[in-house]
Protein backbone atom coordinates (compact mmCIF):
# COMPACT_ATOMS: atom_id res chain seq x y z
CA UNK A 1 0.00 0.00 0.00
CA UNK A 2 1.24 3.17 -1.00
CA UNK A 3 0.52 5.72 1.91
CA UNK A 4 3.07 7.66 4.12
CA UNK A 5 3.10 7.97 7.78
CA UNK A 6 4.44 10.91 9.70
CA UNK A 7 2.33 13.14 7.73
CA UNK A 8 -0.10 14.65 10.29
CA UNK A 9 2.63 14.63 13.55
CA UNK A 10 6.50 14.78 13.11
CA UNK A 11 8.47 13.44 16.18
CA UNK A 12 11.74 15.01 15.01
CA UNK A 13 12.34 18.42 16.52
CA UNK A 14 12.95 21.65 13.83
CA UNK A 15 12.96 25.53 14.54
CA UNK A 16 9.72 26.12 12.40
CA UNK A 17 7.36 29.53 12.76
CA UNK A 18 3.61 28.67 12.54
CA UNK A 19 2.07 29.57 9.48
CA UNK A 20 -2.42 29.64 10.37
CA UNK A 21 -4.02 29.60 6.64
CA UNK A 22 -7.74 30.90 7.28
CA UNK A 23 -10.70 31.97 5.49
CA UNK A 24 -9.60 35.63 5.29
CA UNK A 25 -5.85 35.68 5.75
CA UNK A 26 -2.08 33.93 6.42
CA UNK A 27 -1.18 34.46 10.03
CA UNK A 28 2.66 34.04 11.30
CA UNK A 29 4.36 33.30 14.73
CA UNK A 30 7.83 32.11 15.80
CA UNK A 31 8.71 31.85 19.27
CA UNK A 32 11.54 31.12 21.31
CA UNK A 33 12.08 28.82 24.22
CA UNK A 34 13.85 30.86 27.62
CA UNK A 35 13.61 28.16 30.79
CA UNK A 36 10.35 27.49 30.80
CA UNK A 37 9.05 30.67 29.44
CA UNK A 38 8.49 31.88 25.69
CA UNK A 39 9.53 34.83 23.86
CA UNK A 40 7.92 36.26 20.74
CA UNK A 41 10.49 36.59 18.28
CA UNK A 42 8.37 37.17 14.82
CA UNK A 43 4.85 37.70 13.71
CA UNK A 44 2.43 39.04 11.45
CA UNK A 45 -0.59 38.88 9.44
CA UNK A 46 -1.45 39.37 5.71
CA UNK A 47 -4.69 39.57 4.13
CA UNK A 48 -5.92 37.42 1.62
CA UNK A 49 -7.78 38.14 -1.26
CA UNK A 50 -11.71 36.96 -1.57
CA UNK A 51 -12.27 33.10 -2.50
CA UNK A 52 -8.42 32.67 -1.98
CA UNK A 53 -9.91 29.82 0.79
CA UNK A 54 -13.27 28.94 0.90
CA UNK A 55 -14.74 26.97 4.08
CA UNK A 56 -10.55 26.17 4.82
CA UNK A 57 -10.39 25.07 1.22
CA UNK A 58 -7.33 26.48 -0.72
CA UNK A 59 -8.89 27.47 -3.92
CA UNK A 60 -5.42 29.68 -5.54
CA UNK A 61 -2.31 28.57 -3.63
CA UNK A 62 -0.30 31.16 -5.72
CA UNK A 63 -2.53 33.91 -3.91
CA UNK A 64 -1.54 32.14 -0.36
CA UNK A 65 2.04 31.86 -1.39
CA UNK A 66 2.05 35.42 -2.00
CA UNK A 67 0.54 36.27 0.97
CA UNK A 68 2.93 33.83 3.03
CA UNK A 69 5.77 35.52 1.20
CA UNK A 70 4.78 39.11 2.26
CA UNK A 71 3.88 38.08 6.26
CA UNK A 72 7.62 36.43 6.48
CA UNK A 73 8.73 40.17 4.77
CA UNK A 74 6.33 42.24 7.76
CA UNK A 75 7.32 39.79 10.41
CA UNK A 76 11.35 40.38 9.42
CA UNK A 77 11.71 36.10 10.39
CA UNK A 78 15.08 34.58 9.16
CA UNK A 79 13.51 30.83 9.95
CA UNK A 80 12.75 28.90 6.70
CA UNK A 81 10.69 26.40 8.08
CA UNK A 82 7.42 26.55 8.45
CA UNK A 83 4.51 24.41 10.80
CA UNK A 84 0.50 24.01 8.94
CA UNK A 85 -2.19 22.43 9.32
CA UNK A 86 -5.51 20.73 7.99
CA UNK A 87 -8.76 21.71 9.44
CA UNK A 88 -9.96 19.16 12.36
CA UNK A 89 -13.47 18.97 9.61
CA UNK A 90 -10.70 17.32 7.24
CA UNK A 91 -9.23 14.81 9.86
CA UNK A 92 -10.60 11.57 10.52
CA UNK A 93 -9.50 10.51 14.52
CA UNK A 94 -10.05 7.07 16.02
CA UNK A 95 -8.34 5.95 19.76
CA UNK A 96 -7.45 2.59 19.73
CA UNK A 97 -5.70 -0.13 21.63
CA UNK A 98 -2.62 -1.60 20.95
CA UNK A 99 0.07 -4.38 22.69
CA UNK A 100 2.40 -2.26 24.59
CA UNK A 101 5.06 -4.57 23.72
CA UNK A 102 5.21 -3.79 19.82
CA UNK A 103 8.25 -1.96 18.62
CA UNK A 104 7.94 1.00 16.48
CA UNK A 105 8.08 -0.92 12.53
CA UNK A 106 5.63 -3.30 14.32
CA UNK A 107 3.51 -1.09 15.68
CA UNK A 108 3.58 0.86 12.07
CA UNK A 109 2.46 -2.21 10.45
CA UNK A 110 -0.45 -3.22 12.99
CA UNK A 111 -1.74 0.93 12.77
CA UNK A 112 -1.97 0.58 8.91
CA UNK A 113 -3.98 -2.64 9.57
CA UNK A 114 -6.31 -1.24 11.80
CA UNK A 115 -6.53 1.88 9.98
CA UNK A 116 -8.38 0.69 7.07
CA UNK A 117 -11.27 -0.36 9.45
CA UNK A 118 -12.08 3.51 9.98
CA UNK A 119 -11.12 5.28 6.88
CA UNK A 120 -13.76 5.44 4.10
CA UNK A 121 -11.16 6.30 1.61
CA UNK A 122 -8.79 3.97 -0.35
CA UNK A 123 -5.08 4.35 1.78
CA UNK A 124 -3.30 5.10 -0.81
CA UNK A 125 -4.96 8.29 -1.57
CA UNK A 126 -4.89 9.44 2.24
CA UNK A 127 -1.31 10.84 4.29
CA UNK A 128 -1.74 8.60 7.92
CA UNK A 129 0.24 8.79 11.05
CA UNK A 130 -0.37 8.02 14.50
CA UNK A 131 0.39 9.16 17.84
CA UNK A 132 0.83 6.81 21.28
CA UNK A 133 -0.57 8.74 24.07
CA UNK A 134 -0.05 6.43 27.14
CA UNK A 135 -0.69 3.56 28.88
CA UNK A 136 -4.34 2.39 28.30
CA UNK A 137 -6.06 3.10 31.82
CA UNK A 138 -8.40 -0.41 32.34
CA UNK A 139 -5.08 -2.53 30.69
CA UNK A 140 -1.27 -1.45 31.37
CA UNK A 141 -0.26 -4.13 28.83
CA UNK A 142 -2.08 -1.80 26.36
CA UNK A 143 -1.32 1.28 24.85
CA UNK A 144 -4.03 4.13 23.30
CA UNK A 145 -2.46 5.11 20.20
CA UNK A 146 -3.88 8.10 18.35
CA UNK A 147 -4.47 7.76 14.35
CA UNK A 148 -5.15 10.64 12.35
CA UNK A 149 -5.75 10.44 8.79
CA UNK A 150 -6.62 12.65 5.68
CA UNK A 151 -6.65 12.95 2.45
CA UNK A 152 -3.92 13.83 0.71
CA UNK A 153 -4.87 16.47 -1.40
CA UNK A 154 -5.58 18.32 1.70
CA UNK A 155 -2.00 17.86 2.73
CA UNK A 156 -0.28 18.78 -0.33
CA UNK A 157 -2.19 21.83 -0.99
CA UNK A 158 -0.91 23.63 2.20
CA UNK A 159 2.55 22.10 1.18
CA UNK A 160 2.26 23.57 -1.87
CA UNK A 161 1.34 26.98 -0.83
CA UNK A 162 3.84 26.87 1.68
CA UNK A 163 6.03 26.36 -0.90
CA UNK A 164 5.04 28.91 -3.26
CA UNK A 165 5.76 31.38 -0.10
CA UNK A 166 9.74 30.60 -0.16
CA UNK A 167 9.22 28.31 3.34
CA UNK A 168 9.16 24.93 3.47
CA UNK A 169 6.95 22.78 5.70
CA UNK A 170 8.36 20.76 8.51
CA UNK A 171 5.52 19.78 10.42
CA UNK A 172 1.74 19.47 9.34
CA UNK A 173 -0.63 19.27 12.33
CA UNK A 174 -4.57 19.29 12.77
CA UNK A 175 -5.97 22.22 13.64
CA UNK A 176 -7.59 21.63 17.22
CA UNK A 177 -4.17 19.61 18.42
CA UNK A 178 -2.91 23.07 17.62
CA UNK A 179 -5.58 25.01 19.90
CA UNK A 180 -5.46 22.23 22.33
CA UNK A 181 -1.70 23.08 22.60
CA UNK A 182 -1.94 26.84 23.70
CA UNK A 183 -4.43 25.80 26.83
CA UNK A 184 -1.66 25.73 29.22
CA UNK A 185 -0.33 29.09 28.26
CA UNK A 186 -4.10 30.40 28.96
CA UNK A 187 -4.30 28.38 32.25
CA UNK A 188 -4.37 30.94 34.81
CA UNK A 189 -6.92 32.82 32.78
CA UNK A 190 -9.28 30.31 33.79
CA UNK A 191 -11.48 29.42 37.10
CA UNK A 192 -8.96 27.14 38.98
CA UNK A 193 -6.29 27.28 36.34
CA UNK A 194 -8.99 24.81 33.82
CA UNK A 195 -8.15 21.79 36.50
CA UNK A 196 -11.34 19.84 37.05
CA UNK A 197 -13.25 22.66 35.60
CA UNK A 198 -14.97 22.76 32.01
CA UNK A 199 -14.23 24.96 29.27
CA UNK A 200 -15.76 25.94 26.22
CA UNK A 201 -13.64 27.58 23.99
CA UNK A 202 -15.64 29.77 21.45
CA UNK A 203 -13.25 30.59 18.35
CA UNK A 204 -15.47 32.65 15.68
CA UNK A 205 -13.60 33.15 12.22
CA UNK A 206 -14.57 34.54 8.94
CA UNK A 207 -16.98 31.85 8.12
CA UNK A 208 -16.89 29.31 11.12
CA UNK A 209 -17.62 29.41 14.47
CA UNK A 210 -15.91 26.30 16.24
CA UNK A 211 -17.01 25.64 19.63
CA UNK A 212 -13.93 23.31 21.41
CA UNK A 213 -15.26 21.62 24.80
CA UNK A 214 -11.79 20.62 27.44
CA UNK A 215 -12.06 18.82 30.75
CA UNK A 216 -8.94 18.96 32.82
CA UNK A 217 -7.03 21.38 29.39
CA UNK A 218 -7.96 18.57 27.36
CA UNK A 219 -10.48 18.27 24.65
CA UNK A 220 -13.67 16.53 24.60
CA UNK A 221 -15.92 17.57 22.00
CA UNK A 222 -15.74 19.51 19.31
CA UNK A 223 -18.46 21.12 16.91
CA UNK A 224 -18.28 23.51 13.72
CA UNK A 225 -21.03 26.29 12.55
CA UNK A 226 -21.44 27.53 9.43
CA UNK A 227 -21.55 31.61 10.55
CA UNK A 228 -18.49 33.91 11.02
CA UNK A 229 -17.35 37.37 11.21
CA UNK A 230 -17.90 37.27 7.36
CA UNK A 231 -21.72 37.84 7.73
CA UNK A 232 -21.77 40.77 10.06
CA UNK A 233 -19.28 42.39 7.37
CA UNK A 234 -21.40 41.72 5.14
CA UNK A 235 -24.56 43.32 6.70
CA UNK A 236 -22.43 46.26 6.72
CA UNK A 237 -21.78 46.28 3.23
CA UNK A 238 -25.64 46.09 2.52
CA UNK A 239 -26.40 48.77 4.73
CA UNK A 240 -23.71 51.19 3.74
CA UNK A 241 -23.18 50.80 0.30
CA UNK A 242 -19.39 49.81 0.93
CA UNK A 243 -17.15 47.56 -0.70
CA UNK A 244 -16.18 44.49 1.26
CA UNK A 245 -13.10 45.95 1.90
CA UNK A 246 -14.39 48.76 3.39
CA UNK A 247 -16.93 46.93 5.08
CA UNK A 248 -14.17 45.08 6.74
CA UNK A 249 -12.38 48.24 7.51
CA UNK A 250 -15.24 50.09 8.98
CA UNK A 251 -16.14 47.02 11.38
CA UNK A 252 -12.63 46.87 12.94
CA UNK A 253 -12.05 50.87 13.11
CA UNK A 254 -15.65 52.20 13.55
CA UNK A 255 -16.93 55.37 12.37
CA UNK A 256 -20.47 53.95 10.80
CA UNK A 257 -23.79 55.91 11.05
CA UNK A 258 -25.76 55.90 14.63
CA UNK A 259 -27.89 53.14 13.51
CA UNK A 260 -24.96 50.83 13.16
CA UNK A 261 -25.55 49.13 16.16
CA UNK A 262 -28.90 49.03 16.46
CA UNK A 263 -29.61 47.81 13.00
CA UNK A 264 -26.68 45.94 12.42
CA UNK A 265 -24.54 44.72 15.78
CA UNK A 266 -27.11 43.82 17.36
CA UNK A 267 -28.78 41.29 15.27
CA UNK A 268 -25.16 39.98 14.37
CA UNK A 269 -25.00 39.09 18.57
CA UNK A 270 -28.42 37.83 18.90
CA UNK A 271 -27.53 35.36 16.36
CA UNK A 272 -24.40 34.26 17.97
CA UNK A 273 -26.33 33.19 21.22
CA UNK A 274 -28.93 30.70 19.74
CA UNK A 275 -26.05 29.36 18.28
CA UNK A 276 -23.94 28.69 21.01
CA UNK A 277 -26.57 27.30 23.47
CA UNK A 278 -27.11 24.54 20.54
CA UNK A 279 -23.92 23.22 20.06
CA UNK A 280 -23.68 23.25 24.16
CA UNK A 281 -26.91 21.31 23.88
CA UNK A 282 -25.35 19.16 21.54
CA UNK A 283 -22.39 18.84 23.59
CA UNK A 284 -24.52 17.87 27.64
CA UNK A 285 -26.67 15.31 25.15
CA UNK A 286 -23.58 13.69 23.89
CA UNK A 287 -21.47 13.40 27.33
CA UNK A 288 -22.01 13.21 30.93
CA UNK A 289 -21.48 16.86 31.33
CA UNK A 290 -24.56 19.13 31.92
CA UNK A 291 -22.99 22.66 32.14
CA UNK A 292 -19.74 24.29 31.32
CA UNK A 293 -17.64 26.71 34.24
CA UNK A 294 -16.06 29.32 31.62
CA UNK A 295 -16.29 30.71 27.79
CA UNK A 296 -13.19 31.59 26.43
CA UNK A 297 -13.27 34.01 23.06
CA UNK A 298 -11.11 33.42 20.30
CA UNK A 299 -11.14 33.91 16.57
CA UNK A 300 -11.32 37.33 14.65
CA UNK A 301 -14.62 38.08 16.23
CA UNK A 302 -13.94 37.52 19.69
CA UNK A 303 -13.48 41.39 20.20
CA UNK A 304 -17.03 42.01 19.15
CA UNK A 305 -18.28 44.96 21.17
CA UNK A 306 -20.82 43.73 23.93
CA UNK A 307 -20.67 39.99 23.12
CA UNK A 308 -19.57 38.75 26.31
CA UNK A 309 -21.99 40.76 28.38
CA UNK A 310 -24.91 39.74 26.28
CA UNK A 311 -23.78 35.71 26.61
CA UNK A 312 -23.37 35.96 30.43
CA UNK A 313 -26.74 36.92 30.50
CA UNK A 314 -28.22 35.05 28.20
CA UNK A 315 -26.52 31.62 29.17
CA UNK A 316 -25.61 32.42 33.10
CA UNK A 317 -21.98 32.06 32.23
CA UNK A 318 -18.64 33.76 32.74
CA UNK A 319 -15.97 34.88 29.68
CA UNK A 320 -12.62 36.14 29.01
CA UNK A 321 -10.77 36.73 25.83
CA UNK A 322 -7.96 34.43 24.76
CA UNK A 323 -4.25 35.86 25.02
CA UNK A 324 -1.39 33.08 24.87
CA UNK A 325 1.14 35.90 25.24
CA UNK A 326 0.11 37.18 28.84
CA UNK A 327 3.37 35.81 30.28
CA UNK A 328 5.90 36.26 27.44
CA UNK A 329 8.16 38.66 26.54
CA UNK A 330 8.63 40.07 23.19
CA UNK A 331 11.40 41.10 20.66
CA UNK A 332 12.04 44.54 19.99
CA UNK A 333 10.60 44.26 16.64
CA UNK A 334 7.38 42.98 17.84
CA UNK A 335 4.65 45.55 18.10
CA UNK A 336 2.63 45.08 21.39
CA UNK A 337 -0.56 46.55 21.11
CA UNK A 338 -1.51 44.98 17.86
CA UNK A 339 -0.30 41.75 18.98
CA UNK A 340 -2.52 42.18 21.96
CA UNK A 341 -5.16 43.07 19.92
CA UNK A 342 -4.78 40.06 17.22
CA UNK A 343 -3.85 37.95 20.43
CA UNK A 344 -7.60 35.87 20.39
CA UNK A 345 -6.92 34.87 16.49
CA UNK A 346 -3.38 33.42 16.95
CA UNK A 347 -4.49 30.63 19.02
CA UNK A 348 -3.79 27.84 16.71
CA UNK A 349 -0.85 30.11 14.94
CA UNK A 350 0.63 29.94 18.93
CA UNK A 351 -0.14 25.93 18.69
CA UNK A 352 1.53 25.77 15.86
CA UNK A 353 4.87 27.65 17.14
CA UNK A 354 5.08 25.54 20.27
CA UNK A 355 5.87 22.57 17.95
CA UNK A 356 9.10 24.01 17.48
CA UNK A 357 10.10 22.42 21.25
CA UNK A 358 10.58 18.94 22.06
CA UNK A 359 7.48 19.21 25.04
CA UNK A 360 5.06 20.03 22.60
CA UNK A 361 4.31 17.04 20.32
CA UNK A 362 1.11 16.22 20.43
């Protein structure tokens, strides 16, 4: 069978910068390692043009490269390396159980075995790897080993456009093993630093809104919405007669007529809310869990003016915004406010970055 492994982790350790590829633009973020601290070294964000990515597809990887090329110009990195990844909605996961005893060309063979079982696609056609997380709880002479699979097309497109940026790609991860790395950094954001409390992390994008469930930092559930800062851009547009690019300006720097909110913020929020309290439902119907202890905001729209007072009301529950860099220092190159400010949307970029050091594999 002619499929590769080591295509969705990588066990061998590179300096790499995160490169997030989104809906709306190419995000960038290289960190150093100091102790046990972090330092931001590099980062930046280009725009991309419209239909450049639709839904996480990459529809023109010459317009990504070009907009990888011109964040590694902004962000002044001298790394050549880069870490992606896939969407989690392009990822097919399975936990299973394997002998503890199997070596690692053993334990390659037995994964590809197994993996067929679970993937509805021919092997050949998909990149594969897997991931041994432990010691199997109920059986110590078993191990849970993690497989992750997806198609390859999915993979080689980011390679490509990776590529066509002047980097080359190192590491390709899954997008939530990427969020799910930054928790600890957020840790003492959170009601008894996220330790036997539950979290639901709310990370609202151009054109998704993924709601991530943890338990102890670790994740539990996951669920994806079609509805993003995208819409309430576009309700601008409508209203005022903008372009989409000035639509997109006016929502981040203000300045709209005195009916902006009413007519046009407001109904944006209202329809975050229904939306939220269903994939919650979803998520107490599905588990043993019947409430959550914390929101945390991420995404491009996380800064939306009056959100989290409106969802503590509406749902009974507390909020903060997501900053991974509340305990770093940065370089002098690094500007601080608008890091601060693009802070909630480099939350995977940050996940990314972290794979750079040998704690951070999976």
């Amino acid at each position: 069978m002619d499929f590769s492994f080591k295509d969705l982790f990588q066990h061998k350790h590179v300096h790499t910068v995160g490169i997030d590829i989104s809906s709306t633009s190419v995000k960038l973020l290289e960190l150093s390692q100091h102790g046990s601290s972090y330092r931001v070294e590099a980062y930046g964000v280009a725009a991309l043009p419209q239909e450049a990515v639709v839904e996480n597809d990459i529809k023109d990887i010459e317009a990504v490269g070009e907009a990888i090329k011109l964040v590694v110009g902004r962000s002044r990195t001298q790394c050549k390396f880069a870490a992606t990844a896939v969407p989690s909605s392009s990822v097919i996961t399975k936990i299973i159980q394997m002998d503890a005893s199997l070596d690692d060309h053993d334990m390659e063979t037995q994964v590809s075995l197994e993996a067929g079982r679970y993937i509805p696609y021919p092997l050949e056609e998909v990149s594969l790897d897997f991931e041994i997380l432990g010691y199997n709880e109920k059986d110590e002479s078993k191990v849970d080993v993690l497989i992750a699979a997806s198609r390859s097309e999915n993979v080689d497109v980011r390679i490509d456009a990776v590529a066509e940026g002047e980097l080359t790609t190192k590491i390709i991860d899954v997008e939530s093993y990427a969020l799910e790395r930054t928790f600890p950094l957020i840790a003492d954001q959170l009601p008894n630093k996220g330790i036997d409390k539950t979290i639901a992390v709310v990370d609202i994008g151009s054109t998704m809104t993924t709601i991530t469930i943890l338990h102890n930092l670790k994740t539990i559930y996951s669920r994806e919405e079609v509805f993003g800062g995208k819409q309430l851009t576009e309700a601008i547009q409508r209203r005022y007669g903008l372009t989409f690019e000035e639509a997109g300006i006016a929502k981040k720097e203000g300045g709209l007529a005195d009916d902006y909110i009413p007519e046009v913020l407001d109904p944006f929020r209202e329809a975050l809310v229904p939306l939220i309290r269903r994939s919650l439902q979803f998520f107490f119907s599905a588990s043993r869990f019947n409430s959550v202890d914390h929101i945390i905001w991420a995404g491009g729209g996380a800064m939306i003016p009056g959100l989290h007072d409106l969802i503590k009301e509406r749902l009974e529950v507390e909020s903060s915004v997501a900053n991974p860099f509340a305990d770093m220092t940065l370089a002098n190159k690094v500007d601080a406010a608008q890091l601060s400010a693009d802070a909630p949307s480099l939350m995977v970029c940050c996940g990314l970055a972290l794979r750079s050091f040998a704690h951070a594999n999976y």
